[in-house]
C-alpha atoms as a PDB file:
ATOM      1  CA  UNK A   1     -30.662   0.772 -46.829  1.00  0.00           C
ATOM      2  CA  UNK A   2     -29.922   1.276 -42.826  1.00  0.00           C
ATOM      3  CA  UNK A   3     -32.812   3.117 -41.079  1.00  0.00           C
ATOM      4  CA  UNK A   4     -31.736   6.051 -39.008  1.00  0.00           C
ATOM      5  CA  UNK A   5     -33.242   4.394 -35.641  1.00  0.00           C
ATOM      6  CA  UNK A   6     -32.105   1.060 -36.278  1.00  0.00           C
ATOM      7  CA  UNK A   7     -30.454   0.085 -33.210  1.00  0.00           C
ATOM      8  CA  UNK A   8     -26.704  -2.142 -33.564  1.00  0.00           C
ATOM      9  CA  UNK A   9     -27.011  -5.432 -32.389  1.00  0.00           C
ATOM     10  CA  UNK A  10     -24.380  -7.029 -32.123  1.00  0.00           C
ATOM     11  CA  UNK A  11     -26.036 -11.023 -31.490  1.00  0.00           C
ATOM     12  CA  UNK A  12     -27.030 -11.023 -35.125  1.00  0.00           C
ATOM     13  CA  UNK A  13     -23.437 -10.630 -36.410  1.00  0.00           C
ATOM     14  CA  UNK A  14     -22.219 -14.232 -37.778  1.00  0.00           C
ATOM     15  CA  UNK A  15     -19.725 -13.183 -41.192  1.00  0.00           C
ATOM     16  CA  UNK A  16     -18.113 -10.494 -41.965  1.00  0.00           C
ATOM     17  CA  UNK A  17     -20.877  -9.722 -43.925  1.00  0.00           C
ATOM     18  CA  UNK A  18     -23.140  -8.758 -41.009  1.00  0.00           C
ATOM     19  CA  UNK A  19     -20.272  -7.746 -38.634  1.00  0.00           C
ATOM     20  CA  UNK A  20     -20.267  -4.239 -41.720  1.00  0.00           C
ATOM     21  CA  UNK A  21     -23.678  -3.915 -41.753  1.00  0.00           C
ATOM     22  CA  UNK A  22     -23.506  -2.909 -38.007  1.00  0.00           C
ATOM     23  CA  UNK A  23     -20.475  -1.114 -38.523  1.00  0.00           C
ATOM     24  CA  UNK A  24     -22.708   0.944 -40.684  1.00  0.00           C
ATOM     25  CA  UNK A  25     -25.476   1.039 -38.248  1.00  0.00           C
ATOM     26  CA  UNK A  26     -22.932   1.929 -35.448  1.00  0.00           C
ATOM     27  CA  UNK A  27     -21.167   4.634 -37.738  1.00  0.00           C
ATOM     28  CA  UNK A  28     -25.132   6.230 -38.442  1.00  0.00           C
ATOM     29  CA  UNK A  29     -25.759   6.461 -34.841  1.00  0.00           C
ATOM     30  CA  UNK A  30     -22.208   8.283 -34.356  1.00  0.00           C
ATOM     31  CA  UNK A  31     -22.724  10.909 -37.021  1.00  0.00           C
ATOM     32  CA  UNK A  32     -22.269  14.751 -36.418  1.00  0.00           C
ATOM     33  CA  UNK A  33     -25.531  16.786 -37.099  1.00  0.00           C
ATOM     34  CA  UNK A  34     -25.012  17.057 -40.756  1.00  0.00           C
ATOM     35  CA  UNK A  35     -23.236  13.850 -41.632  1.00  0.00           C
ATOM     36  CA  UNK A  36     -24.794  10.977 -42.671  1.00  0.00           C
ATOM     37  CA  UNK A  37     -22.520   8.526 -40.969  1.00  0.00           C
ATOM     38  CA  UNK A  38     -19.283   8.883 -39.277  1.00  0.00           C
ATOM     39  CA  UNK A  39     -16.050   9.034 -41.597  1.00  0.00           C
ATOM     40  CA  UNK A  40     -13.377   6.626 -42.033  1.00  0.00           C
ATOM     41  CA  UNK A  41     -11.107   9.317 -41.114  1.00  0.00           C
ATOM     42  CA  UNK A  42     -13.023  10.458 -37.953  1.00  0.00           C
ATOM     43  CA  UNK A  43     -13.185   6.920 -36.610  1.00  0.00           C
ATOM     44  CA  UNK A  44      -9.525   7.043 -37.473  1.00  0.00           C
ATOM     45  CA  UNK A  45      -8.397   9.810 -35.794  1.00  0.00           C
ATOM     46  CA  UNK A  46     -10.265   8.673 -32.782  1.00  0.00           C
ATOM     47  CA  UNK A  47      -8.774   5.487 -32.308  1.00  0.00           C
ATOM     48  CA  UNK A  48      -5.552   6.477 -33.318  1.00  0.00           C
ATOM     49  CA  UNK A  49      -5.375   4.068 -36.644  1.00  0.00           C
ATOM     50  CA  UNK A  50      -4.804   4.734 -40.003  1.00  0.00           C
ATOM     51  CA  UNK A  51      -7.655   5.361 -42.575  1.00  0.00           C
ATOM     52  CA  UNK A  52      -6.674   3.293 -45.027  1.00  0.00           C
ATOM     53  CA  UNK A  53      -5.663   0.426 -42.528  1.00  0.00           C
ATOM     54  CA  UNK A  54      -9.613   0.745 -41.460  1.00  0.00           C
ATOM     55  CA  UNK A  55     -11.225   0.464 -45.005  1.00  0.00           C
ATOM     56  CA  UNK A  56     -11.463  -2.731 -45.291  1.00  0.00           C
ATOM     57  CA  UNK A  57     -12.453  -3.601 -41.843  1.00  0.00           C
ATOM     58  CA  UNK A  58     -15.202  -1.471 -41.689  1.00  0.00           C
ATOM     59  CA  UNK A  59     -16.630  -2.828 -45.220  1.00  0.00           C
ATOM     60  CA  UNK A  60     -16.588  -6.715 -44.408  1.00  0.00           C
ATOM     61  CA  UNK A  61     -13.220  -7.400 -46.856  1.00  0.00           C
ATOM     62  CA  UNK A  62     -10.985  -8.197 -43.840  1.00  0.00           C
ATOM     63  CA  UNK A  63     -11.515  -9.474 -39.928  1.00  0.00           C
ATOM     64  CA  UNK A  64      -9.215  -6.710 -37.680  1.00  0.00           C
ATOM     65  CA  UNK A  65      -6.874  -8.199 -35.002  1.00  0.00           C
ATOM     66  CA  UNK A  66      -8.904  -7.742 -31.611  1.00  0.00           C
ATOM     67  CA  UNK A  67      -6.916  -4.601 -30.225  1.00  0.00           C
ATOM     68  CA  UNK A  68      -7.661  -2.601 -33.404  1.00  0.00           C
ATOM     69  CA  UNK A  69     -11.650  -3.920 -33.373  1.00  0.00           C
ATOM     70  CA  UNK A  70     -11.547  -2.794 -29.797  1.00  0.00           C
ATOM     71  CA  UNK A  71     -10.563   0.692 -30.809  1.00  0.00           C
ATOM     72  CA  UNK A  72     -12.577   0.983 -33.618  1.00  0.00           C
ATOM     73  CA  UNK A  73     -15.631   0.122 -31.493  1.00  0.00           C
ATOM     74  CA  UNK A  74     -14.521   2.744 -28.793  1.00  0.00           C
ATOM     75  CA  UNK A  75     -14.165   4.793 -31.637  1.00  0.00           C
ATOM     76  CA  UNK A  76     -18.162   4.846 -32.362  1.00  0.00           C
ATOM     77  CA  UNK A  77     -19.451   4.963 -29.514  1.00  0.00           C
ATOM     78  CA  UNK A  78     -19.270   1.576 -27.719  1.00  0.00           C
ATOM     79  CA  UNK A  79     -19.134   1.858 -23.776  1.00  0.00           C
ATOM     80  CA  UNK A  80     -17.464  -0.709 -21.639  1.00  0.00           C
ATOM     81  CA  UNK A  81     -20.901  -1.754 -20.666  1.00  0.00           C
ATOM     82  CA  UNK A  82     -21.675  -2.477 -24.141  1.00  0.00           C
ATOM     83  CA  UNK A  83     -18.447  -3.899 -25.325  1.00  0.00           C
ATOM     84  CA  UNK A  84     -19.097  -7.823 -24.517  1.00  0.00           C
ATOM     85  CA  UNK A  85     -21.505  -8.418 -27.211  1.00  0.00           C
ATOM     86  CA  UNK A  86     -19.216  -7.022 -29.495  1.00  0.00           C
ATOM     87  CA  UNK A  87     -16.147  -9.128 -28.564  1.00  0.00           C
ATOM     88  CA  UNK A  88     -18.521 -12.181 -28.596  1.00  0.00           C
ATOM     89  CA  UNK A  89     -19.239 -10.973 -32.286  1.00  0.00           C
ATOM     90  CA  UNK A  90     -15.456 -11.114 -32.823  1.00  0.00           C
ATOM     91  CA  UNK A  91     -15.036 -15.034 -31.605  1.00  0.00           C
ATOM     92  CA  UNK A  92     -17.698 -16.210 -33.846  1.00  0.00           C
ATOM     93  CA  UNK A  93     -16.353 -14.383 -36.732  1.00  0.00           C
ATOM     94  CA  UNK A  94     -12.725 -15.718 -36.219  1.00  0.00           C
ATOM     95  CA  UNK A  95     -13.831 -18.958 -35.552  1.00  0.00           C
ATOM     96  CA  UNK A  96     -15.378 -19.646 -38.250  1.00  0.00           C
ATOM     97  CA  UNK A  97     -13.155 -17.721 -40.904  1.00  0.00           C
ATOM     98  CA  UNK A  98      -9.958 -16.947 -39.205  1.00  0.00           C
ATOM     99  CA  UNK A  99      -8.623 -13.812 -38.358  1.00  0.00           C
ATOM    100  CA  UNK A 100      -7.774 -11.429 -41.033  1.00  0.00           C
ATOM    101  CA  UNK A 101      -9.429 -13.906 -43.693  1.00  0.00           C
ATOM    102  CA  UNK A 102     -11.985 -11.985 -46.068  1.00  0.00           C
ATOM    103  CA  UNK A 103     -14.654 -15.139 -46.624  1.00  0.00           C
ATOM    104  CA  UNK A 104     -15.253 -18.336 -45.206  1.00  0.00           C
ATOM    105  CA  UNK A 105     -14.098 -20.021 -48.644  1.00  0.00           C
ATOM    106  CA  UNK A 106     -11.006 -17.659 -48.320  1.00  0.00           C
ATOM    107  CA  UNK A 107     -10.391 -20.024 -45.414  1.00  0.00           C
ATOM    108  CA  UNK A 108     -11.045 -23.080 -46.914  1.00  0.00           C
ATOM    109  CA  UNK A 109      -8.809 -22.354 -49.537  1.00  0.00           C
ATOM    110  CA  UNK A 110      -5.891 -20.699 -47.366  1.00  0.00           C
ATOM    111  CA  UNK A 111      -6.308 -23.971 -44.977  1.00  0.00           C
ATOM    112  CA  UNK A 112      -6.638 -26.528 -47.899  1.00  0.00           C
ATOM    113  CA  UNK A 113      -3.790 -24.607 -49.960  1.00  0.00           C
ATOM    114  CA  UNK A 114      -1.070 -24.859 -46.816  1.00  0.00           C
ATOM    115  CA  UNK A 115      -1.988 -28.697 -46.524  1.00  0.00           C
ATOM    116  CA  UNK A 116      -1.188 -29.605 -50.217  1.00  0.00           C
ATOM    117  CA  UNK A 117       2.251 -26.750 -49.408  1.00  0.00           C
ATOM    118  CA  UNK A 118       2.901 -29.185 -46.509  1.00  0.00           C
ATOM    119  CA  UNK A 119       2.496 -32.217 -48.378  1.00  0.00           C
ATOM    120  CA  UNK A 120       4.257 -31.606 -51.064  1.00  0.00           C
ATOM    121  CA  UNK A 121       7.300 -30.722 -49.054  1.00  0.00           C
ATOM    122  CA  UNK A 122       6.949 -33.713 -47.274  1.00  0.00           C
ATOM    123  CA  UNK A 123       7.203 -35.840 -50.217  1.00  0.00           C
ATOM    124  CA  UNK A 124      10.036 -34.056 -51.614  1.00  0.00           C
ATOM    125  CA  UNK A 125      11.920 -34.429 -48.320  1.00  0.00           C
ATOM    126  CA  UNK A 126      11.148 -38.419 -48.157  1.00  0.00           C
ATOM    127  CA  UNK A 127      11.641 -38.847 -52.025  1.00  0.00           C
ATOM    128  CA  UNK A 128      15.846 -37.388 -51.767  1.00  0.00           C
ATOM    129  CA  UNK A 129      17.058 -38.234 -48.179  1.00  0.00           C
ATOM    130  CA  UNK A 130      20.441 -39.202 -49.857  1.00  0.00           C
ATOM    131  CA  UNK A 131      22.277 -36.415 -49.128  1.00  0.00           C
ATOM    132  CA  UNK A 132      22.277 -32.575 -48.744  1.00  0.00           C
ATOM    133  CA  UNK A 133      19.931 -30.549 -51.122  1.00  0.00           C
ATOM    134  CA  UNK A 134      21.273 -29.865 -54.526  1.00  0.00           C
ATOM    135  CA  UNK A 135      22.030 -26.164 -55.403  1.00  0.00           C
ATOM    136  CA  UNK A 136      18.641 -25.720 -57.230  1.00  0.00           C
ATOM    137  CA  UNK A 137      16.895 -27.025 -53.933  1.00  0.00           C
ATOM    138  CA  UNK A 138      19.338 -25.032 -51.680  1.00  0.00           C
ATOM    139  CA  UNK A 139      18.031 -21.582 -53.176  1.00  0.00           C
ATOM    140  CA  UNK A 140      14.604 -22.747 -52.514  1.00  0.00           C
ATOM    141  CA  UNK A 141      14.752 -22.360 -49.227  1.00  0.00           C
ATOM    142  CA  UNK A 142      17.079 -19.481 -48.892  1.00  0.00           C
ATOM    143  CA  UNK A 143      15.945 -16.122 -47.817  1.00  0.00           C
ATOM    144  CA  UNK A 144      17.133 -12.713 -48.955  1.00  0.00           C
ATOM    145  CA  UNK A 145      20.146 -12.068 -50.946  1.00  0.00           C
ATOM    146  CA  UNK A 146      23.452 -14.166 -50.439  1.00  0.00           C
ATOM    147  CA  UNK A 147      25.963 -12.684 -48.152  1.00  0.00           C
ATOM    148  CA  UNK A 148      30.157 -13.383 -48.906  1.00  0.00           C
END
């Protein structure tokens, strides 16, 4: 559980983890009198997004592209003053899971998953060099339906 007066800061945030705990915190501190925490559709209608685009930002499933983190953070209450921090926040997030990646295995995986893609299209590119692909291979690589 948040406390009320627990102050965001953004220097603890490291994952995606901690970047929704201060979402939360930020989101407490931007409540109307009577609201526990600001709504997903209130911080949507402020910055002009989508509350169903914002879900998973706000809960620590997803990293937002910069210009949308910049709007949500407008959106509760984050001056230009105060914005640095918060972008800093952003870096080490991406850097170390890549943007819109949920975890830091989620990385791993995506990374390790497009080397073995790469890879394996390498080998099947040295393996037939003898001539145009067959038609099996040609629909491989073909996009969309076939136009006459």
């Amino acid at each position: 559980m948040i406390p009320a007066d627990d102050k965001p800061a953004p220097e603890r945030i490291n994952t995606l983890e901690d970047l929704a705990y201060e979402f939360e915190r930020l989101r407490r501190r931007a409540a109307r009198p009577g609201q526990l925490r600001m709504s997903v559709r209130d911080i949507a209608a402020r910055a002009n997004l989508a509350p169903s685009m914002l879900h998973p930002y706000l809960r620590g499933r997803r990293l937002c592209p910069a210009d949308t983190y910049d709007r949500v953070l407008r959106a509760l209450g984050v001056t230009s003053n105060q914005l640095r921090p918060w972008l800093d926040a952003w870096e080490r997030i991406a850097d170390t899971t890549g943007p819109h990646l949920g975890t830091r295995e989620a990385a791993g995986q995506t990374i390790e998953r497009r080397a073995e893609e790469r890879a394996a299209i390498a080998d099947a590119t040295d393996a037939d060099s003898s001539g145009p692909p067959t038609s099996i291979e040609a629909t491989h690589y073909r996009r969309g339906p076939r136009r006459l």
